[in-house]
Protein backbone atom coordinates (compact mmCIF):
# COMPACT_ATOMS: atom_id res chain seq x y z
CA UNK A 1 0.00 0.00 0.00
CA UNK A 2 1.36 3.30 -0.88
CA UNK A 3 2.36 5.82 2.10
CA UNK A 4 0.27 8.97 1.87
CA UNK A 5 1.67 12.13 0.78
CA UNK A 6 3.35 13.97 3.99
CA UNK A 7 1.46 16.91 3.17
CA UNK A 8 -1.40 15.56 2.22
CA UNK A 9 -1.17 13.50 6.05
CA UNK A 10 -0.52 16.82 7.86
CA UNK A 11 -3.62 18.65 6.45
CA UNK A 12 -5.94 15.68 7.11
CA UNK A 13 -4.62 15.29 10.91
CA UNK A 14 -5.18 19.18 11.22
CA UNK A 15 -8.96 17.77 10.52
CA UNK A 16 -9.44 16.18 13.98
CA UNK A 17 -9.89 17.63 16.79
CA UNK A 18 -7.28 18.97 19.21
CA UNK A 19 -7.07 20.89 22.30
CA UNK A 20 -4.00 21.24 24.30
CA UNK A 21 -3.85 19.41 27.97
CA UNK A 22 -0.90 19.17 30.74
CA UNK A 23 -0.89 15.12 31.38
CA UNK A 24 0.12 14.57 35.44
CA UNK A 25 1.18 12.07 37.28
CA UNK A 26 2.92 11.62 40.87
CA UNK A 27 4.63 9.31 42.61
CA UNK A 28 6.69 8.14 46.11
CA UNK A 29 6.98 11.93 46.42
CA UNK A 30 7.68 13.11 42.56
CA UNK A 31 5.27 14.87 40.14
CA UNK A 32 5.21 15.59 36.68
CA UNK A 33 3.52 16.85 33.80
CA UNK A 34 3.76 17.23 29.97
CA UNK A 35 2.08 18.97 27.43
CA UNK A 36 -0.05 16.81 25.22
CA UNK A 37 -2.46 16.86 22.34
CA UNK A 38 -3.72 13.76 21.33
CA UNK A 39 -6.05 13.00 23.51
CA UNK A 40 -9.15 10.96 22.87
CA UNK A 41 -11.98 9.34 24.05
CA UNK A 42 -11.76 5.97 23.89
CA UNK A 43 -15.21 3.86 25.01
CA UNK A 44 -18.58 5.15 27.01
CA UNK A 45 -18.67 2.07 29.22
CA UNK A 46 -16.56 2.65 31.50
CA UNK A 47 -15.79 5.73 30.29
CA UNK A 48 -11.62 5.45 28.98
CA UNK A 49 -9.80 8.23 27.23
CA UNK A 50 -6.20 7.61 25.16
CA UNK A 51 -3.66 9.89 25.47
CA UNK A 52 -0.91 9.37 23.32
CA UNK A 53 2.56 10.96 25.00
CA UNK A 54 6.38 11.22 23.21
CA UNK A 55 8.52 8.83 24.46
CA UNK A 56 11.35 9.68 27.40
CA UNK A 57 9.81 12.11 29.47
CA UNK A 58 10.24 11.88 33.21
CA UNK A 59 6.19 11.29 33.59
CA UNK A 60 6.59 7.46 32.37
CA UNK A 61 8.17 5.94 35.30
CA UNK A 62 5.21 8.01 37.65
CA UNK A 63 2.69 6.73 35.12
CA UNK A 64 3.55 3.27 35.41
CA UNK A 65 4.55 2.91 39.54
CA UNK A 66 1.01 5.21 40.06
CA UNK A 67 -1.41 3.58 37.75
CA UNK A 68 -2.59 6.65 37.17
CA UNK A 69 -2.82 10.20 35.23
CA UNK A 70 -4.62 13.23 35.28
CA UNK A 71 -5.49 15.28 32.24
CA UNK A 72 -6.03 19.40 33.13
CA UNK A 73 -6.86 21.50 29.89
CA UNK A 74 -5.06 24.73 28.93
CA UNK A 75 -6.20 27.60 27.58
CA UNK A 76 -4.05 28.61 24.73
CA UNK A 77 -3.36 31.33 25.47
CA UNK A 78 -1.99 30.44 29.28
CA UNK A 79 1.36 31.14 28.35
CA UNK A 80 2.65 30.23 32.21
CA UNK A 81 1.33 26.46 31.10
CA UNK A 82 2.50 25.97 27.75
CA UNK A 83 5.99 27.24 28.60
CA UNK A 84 6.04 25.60 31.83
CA UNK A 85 5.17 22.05 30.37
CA UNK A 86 6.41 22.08 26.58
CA UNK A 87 10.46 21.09 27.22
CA UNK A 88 10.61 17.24 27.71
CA UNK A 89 12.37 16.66 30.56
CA UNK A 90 14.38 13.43 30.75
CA UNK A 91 13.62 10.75 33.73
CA UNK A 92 16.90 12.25 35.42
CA UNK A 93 15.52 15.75 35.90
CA UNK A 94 14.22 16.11 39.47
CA UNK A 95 12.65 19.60 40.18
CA UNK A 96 9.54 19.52 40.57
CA UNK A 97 7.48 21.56 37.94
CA UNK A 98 4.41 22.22 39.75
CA UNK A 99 6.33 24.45 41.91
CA UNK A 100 4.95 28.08 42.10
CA UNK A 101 1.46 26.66 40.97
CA UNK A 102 -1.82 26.24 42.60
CA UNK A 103 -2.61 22.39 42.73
CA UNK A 104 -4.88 19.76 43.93
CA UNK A 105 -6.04 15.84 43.89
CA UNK A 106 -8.96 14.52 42.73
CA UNK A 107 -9.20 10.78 43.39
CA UNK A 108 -5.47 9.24 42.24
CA UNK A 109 -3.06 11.56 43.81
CA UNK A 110 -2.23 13.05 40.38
CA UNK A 111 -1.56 16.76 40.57
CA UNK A 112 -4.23 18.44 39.01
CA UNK A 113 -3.45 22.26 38.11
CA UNK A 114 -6.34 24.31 40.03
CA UNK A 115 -6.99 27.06 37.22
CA UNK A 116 -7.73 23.99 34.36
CA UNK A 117 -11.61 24.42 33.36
CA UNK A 118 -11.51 20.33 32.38
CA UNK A 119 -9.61 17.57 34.55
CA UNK A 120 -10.12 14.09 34.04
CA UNK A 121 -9.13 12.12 36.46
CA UNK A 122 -8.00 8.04 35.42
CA UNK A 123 -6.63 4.87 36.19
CA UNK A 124 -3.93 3.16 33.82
CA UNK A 125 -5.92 0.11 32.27
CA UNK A 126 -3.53 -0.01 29.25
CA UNK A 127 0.00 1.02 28.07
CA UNK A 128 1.06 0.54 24.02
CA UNK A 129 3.99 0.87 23.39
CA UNK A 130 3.44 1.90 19.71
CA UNK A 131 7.06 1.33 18.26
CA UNK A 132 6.94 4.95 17.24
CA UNK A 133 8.70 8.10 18.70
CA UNK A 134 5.06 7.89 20.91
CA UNK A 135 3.12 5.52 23.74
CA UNK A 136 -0.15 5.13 24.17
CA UNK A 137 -1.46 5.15 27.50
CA UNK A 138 -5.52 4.22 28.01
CA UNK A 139 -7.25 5.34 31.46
CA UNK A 140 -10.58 4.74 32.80
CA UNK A 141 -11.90 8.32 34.32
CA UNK A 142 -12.74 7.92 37.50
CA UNK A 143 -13.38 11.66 38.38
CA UNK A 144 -13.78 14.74 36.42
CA UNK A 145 -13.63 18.08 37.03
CA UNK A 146 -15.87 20.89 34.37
CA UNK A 147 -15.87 24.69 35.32
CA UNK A 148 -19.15 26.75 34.34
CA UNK A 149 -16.80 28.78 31.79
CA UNK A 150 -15.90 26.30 29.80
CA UNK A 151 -17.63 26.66 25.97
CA UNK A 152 -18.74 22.97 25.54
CA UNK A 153 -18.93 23.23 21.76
């Protein structure tokens, strides 16, 4: 089968939608959190969301001793967030980047960033490792967080 045209690929994946979301997890003590944006849902019954994240960031070890993630949405144009979260940081790296930011728990002792409008909340129920420069993580949501603001559209 033929590959598709690279710029034909790139304008249909600018089709779907996106939104940009900080992905947490914690840990024995350690937190972190990456941007992402391909996040999905994934079944109604239990409710599961994918969230697909690039490969050697320091939130893959948390994700897989925790069982668990947390997905907070960003506004784009939070600049504090994007910045904050954008540079992969490898597994080595131990600040913690929630410092200087307002942050709770929900249910799985994720960090979930207080000024996000939508948290989801999961357990790990599968990890892919897709043999790409990404994983695949699936989570059942097991709480959920929606601000009045938020244009659900």
């Amino acid at each position: 089968m033929d590959e598709p045209n690279n710029g034909d690929l790139r304008s249909a994946l600018a089709h779907l939608p996106t939104a940009t979301y900080v992905l947490t997890s914690a840990h024995d003590g350690e937190r972190a959190g990456v941007l992402v944006e391909w996040v999905a849902p994934a079944a109604s019954e239990p409710v599961l969301v994918s969230v697909s994240v690039l490969k050697g960031h320091s939130i893959e070890p948390l994700i897989r001793d925790s069982h668990a993630f947390a997905l907070c949405r960003v506004d784009r144009d939070d600049r504090l967030m994007l910045k904050k979260f954008a540079t992969p940081c490898a597994p080595d790296e131990r600040s913690d980047p929630f410092d200087s930011i307002a942050v709770r728990t929900l249910v799985t002792g994720s960090p979930v960033i207080a000024r996000s409008l939508v948290v989801l909340d999961c357990e790990v129920v599968r990890h892919f490792d897709l043999e790409a420069d990404h994983e695949l993580y699936v989570g059942r949501v097991i709480a959920a967080r929606l601000e009045e603001k938020v244009d659900k559209h």
